[in-house]
PDB file of N, CA and C in Angstrom:
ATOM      1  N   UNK A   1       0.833  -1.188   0.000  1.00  0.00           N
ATOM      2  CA  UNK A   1       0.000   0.000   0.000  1.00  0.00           C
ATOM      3  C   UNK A   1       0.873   1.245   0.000  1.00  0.00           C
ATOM      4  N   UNK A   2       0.106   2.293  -0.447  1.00  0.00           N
ATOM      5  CA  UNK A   2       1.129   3.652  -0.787  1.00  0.00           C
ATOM      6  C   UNK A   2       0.516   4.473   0.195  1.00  0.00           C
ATOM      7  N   UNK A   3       0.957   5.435   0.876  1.00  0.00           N
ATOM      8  CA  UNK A   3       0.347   6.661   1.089  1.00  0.00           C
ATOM      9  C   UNK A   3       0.948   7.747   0.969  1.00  0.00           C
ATOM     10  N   UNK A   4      -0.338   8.552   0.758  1.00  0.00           N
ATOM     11  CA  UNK A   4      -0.273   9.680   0.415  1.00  0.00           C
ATOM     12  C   UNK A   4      -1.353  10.851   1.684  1.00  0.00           C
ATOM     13  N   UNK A   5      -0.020  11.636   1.531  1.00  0.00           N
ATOM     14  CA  UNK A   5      -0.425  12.960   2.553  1.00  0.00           C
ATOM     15  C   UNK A   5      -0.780  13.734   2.153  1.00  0.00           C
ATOM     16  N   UNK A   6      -2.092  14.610   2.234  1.00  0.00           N
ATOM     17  CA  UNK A   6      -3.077  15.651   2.049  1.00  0.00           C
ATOM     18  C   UNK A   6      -2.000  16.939   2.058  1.00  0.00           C
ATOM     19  N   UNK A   7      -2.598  18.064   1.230  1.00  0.00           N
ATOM     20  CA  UNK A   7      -2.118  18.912   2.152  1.00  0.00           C
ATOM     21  C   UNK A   7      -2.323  19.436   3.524  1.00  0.00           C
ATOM     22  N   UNK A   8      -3.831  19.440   3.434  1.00  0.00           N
ATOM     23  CA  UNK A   8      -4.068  19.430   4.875  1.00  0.00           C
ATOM     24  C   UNK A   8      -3.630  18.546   5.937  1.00  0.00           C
ATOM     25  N   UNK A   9      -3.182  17.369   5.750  1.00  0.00           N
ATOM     26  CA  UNK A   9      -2.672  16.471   6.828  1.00  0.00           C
ATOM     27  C   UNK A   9      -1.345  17.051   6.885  1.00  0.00           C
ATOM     28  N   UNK A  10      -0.774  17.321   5.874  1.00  0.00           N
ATOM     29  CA  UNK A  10       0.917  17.935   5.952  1.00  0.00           C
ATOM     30  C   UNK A  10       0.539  19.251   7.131  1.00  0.00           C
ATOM     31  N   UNK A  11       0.153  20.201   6.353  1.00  0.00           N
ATOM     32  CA  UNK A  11      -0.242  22.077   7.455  1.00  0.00           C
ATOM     33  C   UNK A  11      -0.412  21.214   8.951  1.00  0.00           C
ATOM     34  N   UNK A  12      -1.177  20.560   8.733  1.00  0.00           N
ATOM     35  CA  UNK A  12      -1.783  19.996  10.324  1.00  0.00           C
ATOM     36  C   UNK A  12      -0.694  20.186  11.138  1.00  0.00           C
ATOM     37  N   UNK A  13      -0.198  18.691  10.600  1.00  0.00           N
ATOM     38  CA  UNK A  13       1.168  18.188  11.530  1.00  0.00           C
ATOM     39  C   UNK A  13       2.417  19.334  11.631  1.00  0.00           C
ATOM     40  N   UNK A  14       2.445  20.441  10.741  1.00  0.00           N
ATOM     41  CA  UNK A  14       3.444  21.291  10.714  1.00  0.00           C
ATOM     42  C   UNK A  14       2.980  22.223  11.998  1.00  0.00           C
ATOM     43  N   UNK A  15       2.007  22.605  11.840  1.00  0.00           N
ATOM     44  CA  UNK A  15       1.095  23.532  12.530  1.00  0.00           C
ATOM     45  C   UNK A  15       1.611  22.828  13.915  1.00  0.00           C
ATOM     46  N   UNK A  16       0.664  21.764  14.210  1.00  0.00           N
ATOM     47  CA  UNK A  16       0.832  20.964  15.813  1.00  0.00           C
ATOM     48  C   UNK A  16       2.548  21.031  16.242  1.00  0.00           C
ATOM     49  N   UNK A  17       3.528  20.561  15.131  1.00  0.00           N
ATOM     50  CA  UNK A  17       5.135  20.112  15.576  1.00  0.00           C
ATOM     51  C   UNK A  17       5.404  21.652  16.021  1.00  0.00           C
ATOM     52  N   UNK A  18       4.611  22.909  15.341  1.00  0.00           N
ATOM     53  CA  UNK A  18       5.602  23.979  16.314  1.00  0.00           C
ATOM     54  C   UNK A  18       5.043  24.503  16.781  1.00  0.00           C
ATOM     55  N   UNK A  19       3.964  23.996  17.642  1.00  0.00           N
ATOM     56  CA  UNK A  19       2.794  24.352  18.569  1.00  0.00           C
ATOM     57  C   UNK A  19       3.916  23.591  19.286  1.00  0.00           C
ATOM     58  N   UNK A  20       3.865  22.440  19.636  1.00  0.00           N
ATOM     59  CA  UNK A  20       4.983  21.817  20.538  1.00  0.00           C
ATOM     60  C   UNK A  20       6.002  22.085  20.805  1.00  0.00           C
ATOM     61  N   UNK A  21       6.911  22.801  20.167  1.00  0.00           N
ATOM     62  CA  UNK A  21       8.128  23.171  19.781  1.00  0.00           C
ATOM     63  C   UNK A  21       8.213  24.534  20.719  1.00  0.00           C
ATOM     64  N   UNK A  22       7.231  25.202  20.625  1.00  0.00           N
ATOM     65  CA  UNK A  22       7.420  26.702  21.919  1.00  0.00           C
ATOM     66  C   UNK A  22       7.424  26.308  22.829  1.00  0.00           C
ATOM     67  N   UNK A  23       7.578  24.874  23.221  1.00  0.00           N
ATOM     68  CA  UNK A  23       7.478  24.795  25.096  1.00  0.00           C
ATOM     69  C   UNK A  23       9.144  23.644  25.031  1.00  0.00           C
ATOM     70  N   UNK A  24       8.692  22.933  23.992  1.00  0.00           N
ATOM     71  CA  UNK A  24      10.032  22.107  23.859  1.00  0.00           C
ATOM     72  C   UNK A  24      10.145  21.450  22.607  1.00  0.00           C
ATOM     73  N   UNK A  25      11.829  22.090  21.986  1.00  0.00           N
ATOM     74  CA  UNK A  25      11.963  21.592  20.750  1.00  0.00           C
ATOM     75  C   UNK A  25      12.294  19.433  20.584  1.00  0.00           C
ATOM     76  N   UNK A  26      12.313  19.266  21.483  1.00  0.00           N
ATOM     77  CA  UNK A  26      12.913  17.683  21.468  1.00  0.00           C
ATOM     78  C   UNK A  26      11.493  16.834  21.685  1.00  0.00           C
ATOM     79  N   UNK A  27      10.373  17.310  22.090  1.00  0.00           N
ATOM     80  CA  UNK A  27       9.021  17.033  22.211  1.00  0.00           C
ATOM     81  C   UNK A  27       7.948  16.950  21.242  1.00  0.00           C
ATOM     82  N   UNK A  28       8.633  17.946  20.220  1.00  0.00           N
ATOM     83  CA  UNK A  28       7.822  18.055  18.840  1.00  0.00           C
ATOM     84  C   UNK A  28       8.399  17.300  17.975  1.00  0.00           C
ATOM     85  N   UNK A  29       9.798  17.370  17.715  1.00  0.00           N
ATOM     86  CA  UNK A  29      10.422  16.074  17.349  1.00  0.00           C
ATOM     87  C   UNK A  29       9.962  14.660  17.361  1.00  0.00           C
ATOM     88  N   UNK A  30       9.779  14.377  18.612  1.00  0.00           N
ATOM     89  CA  UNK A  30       9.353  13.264  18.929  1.00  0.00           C
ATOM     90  C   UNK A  30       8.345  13.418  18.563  1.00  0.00           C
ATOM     91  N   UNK A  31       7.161  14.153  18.901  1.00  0.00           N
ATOM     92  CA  UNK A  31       5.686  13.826  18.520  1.00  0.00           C
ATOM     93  C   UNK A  31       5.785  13.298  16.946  1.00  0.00           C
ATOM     94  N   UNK A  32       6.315  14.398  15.992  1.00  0.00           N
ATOM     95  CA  UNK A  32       6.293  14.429  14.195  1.00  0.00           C
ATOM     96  C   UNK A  32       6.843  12.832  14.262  1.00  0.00           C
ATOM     97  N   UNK A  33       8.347  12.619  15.285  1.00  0.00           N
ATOM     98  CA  UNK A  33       8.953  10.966  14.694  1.00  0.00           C
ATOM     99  C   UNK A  33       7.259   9.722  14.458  1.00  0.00           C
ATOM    100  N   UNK A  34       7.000   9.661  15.791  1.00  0.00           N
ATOM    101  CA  UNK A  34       6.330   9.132  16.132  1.00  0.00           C
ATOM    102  C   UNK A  34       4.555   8.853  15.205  1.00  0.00           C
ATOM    103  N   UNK A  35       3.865  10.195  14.818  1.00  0.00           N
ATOM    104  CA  UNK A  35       3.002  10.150  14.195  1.00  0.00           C
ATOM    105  C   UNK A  35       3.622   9.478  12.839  1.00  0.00           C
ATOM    106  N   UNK A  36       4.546   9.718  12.124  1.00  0.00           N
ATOM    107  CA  UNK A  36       5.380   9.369  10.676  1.00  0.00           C
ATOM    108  C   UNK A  36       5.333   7.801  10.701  1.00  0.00           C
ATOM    109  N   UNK A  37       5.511   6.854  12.057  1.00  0.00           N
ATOM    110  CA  UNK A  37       5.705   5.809  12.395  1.00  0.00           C
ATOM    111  C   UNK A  37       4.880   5.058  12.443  1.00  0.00           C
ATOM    112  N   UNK A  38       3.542   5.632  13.303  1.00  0.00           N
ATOM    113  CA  UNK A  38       2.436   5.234  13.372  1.00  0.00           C
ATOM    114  C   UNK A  38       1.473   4.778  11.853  1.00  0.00           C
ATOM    115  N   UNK A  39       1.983   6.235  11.354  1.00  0.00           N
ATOM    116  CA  UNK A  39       1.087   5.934   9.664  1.00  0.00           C
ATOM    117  C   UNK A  39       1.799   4.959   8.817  1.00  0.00           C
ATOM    118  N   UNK A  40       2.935   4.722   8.882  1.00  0.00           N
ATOM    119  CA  UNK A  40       3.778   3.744   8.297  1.00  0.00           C
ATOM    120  C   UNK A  40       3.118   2.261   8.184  1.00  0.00           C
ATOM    121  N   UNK A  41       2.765   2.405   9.656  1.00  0.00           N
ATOM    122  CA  UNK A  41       2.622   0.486  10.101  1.00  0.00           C
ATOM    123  C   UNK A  41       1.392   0.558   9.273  1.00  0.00           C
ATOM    124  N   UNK A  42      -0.132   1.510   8.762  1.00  0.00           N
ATOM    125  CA  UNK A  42      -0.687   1.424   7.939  1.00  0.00           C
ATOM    126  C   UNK A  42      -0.763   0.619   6.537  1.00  0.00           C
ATOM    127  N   UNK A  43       0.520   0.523   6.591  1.00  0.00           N
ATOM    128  CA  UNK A  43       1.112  -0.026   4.934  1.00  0.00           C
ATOM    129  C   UNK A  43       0.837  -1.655   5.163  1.00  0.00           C
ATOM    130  N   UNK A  44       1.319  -1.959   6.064  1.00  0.00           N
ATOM    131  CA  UNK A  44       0.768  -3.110   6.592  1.00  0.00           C
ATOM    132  C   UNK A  44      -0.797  -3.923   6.920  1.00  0.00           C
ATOM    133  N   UNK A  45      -1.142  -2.902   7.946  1.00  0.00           N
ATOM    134  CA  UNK A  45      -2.028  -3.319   8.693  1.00  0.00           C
ATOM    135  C   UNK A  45      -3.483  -1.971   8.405  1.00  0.00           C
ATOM    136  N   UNK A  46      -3.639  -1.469   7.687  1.00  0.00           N
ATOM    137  CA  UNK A  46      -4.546  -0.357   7.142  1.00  0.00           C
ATOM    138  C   UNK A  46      -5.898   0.076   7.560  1.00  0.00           C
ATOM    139  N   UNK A  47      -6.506  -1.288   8.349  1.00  0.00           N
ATOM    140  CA  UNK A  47      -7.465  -1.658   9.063  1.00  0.00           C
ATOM    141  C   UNK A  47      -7.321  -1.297  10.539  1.00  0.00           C
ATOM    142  N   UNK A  48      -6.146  -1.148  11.044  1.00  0.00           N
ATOM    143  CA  UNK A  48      -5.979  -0.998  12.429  1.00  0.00           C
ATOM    144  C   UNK A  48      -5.987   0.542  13.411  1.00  0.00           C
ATOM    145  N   UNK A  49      -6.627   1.136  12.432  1.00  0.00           N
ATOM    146  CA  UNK A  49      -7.355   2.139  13.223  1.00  0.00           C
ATOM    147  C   UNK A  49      -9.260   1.664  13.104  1.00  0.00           C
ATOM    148  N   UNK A  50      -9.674   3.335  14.333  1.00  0.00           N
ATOM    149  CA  UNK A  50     -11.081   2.346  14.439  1.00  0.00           C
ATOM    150  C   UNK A  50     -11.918   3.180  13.208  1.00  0.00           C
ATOM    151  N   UNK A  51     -13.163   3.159  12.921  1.00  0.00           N
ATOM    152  CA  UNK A  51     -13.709   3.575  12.128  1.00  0.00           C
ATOM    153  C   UNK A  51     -14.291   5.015  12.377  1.00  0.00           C
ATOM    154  N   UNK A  52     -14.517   6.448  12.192  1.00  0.00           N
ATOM    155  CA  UNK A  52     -14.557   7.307  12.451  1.00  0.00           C
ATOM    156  C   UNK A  52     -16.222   7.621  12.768  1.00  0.00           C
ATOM    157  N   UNK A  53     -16.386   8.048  14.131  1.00  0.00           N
ATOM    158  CA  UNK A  53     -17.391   7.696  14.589  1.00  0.00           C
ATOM    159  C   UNK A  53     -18.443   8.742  13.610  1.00  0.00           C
ATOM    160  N   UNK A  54     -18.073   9.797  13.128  1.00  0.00           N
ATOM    161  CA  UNK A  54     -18.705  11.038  12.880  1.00  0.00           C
ATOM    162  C   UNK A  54     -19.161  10.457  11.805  1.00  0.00           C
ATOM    163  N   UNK A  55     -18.595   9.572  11.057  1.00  0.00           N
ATOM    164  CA  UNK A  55     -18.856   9.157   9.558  1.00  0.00           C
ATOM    165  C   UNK A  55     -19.471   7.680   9.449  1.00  0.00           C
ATOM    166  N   UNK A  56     -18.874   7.139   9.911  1.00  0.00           N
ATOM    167  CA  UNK A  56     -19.338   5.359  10.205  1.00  0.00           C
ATOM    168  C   UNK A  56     -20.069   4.266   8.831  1.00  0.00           C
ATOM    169  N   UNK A  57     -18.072   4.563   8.362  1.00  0.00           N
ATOM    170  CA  UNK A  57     -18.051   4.639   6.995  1.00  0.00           C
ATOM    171  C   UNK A  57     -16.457   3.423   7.262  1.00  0.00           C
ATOM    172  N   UNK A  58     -16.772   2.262   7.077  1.00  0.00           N
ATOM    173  CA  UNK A  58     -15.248   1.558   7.136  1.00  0.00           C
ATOM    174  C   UNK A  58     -14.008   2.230   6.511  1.00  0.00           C
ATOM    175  N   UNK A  59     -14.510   3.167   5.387  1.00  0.00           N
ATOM    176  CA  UNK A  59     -13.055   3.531   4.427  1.00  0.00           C
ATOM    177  C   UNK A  59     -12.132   4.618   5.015  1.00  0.00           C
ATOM    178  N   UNK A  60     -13.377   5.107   6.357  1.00  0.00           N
ATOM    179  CA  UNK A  60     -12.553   6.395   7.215  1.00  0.00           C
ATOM    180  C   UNK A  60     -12.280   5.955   8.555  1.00  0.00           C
ATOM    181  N   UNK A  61     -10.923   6.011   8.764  1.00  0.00           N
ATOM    182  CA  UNK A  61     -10.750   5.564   9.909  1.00  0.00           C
ATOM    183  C   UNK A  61      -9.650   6.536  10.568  1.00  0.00           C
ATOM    184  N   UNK A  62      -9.146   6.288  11.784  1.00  0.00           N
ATOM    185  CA  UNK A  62      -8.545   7.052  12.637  1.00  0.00           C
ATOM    186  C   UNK A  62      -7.369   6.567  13.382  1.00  0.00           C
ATOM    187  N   UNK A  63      -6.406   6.669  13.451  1.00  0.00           N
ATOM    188  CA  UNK A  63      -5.696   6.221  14.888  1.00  0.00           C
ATOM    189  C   UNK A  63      -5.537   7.472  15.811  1.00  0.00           C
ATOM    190  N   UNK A  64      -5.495   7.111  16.823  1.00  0.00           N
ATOM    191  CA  UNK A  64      -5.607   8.442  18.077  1.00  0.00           C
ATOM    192  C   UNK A  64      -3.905   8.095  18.475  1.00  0.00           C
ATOM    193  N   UNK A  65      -3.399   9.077  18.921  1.00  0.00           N
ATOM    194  CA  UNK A  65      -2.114   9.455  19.034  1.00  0.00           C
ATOM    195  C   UNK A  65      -2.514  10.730  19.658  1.00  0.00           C
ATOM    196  N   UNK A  66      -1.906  10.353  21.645  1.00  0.00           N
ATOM    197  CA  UNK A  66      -1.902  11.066  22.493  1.00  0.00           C
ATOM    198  C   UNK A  66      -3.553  11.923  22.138  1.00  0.00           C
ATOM    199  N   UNK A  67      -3.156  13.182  22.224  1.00  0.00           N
ATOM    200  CA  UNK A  67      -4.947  14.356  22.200  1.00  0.00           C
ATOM    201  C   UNK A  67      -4.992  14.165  21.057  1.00  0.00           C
ATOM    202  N   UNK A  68      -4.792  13.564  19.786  1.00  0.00           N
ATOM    203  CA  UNK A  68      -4.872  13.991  18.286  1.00  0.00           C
ATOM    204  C   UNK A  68      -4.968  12.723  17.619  1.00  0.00           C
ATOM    205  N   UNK A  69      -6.066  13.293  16.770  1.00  0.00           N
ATOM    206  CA  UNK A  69      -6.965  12.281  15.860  1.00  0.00           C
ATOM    207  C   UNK A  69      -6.094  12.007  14.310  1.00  0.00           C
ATOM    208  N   UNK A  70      -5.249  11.040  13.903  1.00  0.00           N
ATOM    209  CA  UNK A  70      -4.785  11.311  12.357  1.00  0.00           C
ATOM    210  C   UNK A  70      -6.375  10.060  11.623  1.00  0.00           C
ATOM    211  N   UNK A  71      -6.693  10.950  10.712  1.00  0.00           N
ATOM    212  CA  UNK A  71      -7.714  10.669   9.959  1.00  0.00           C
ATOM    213  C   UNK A  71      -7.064  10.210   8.332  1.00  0.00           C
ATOM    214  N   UNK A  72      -7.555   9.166   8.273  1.00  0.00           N
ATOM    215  CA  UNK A  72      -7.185   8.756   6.750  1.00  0.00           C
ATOM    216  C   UNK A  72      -8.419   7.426   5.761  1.00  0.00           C
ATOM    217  N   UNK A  73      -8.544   7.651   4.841  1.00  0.00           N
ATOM    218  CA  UNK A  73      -8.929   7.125   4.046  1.00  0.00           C
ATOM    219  C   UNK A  73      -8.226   5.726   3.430  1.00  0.00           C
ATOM    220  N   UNK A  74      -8.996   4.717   3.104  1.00  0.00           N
ATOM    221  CA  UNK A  74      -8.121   3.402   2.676  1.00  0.00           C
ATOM    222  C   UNK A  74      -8.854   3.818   1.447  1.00  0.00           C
ATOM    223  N   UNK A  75      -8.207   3.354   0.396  1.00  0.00           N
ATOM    224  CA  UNK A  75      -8.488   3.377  -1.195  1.00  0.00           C
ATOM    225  C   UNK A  75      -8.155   2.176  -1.669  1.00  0.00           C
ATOM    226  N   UNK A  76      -8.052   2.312  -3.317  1.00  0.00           N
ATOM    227  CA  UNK A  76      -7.761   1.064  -3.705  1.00  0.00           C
ATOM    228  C   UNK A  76      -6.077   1.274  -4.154  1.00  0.00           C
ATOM    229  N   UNK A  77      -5.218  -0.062  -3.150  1.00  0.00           N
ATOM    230  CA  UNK A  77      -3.790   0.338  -3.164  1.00  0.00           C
ATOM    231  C   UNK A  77      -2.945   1.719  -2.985  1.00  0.00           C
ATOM    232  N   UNK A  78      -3.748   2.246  -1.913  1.00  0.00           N
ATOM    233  CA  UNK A  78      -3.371   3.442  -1.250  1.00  0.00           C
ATOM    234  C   UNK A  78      -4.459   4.289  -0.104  1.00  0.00           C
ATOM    235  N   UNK A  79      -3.764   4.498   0.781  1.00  0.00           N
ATOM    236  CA  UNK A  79      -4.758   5.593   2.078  1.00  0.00           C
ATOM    237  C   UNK A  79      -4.068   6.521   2.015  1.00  0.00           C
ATOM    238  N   UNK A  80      -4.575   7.273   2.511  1.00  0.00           N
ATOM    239  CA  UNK A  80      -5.308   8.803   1.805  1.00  0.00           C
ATOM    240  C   UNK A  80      -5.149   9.317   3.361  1.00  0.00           C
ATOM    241  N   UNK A  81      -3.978  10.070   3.964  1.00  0.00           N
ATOM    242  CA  UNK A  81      -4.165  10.689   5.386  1.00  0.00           C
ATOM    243  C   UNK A  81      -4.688  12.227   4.852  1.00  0.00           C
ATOM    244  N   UNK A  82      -5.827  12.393   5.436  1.00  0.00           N
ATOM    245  CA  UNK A  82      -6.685  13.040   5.198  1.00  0.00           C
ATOM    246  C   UNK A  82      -6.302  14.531   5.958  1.00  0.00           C
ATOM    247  N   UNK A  83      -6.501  14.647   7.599  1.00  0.00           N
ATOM    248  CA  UNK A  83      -5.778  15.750   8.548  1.00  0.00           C
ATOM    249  C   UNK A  83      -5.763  15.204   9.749  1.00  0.00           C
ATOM    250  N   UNK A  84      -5.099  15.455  10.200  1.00  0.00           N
ATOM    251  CA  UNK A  84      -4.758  15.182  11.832  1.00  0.00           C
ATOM    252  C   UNK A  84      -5.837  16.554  12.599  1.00  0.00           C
ATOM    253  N   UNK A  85      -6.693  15.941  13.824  1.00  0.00           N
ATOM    254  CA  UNK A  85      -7.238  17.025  14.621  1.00  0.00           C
ATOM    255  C   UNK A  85      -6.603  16.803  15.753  1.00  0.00           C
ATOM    256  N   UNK A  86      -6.840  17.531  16.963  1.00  0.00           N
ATOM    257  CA  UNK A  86      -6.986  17.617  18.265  1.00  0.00           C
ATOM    258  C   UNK A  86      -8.270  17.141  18.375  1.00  0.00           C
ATOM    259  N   UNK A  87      -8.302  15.618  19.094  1.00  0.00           N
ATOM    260  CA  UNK A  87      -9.623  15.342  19.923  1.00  0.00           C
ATOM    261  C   UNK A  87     -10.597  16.109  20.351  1.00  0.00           C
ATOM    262  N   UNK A  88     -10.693  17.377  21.082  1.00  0.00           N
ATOM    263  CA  UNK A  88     -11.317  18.024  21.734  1.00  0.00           C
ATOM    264  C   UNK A  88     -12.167  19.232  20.214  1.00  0.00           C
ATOM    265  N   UNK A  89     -11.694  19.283  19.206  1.00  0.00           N
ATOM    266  CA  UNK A  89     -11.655  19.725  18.593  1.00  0.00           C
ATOM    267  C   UNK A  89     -13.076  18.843  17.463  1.00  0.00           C
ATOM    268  N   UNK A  90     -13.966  19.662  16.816  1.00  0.00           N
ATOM    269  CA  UNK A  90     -14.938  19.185  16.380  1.00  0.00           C
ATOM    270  C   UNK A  90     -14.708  18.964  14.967  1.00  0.00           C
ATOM    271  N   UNK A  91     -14.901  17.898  14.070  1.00  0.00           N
ATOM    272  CA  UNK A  91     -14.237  17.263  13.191  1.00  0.00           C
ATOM    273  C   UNK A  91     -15.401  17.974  12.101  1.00  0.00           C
ATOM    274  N   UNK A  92     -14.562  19.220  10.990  1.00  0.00           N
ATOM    275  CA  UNK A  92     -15.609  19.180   9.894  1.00  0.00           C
ATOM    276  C   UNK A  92     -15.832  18.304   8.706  1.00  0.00           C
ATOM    277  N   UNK A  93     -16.887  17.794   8.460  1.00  0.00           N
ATOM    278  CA  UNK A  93     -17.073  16.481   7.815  1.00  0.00           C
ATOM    279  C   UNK A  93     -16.402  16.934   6.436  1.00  0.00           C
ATOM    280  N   UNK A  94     -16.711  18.031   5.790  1.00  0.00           N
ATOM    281  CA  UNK A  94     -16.268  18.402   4.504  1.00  0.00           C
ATOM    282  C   UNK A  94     -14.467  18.605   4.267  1.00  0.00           C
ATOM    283  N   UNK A  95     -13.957  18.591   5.424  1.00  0.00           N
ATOM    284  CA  UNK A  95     -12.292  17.997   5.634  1.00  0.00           C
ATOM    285  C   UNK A  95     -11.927  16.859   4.959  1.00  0.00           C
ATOM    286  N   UNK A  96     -12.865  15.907   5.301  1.00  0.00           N
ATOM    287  CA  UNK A  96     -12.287  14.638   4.961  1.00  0.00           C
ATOM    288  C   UNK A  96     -13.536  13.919   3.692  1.00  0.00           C
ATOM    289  N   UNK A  97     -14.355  14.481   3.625  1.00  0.00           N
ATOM    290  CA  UNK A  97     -15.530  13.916   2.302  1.00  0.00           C
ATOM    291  C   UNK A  97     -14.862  14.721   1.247  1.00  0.00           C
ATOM    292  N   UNK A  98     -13.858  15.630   0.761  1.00  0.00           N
ATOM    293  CA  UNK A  98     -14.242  16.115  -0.273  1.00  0.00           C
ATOM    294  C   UNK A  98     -14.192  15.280  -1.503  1.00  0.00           C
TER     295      UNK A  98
END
């Protein structure tokens, strides 16, 4: 499987790594290593996030990582990371349907 990053999933994660980065640069680091890692094992296992409750749609799914939602799409021979939210944060459906 291939993936491919949105632009909006790219801004996201840029946005969040130096939101992190004003309190501690070795923390945002880690967060960006870590999310990069997480979407990886996707390639594998593509199914192993849960299904996105807002949508409740198998092809949209989620893994949660710490407060933050990475949202992605499975396709055919490729997912589709759609944007990363903050949990607390209300998910606009037209983000990830377009």
């Amino acid at each position: 499987m291939r993936i491919i990053w949105s632009p909006l999933a790219v801004g996201r994660a840029s946005e969040i790594t130096d939101y992190i980065a004003q309190d501690k640069a070795s923390a945002a680091k880690k967060w960006v290593d870590t999310v990069f890692s997480k979407v990886e094992q996707l390639k594998s296992s593509p199914e192993i996030g849960r299904i996105v409750p807002e949508i409740n749609d198998s092809q949209f799914r989620e893994i949660i990582y710490g407060n933050y939602r990475i949202i992605y799409r499975i396709e055919n021979k490729q997912i589709s990371i759609l944007t990363i939210r903050h949990g607390r944060q209300i998910l606009p459906i037209n983000e990830i349907k377009a």
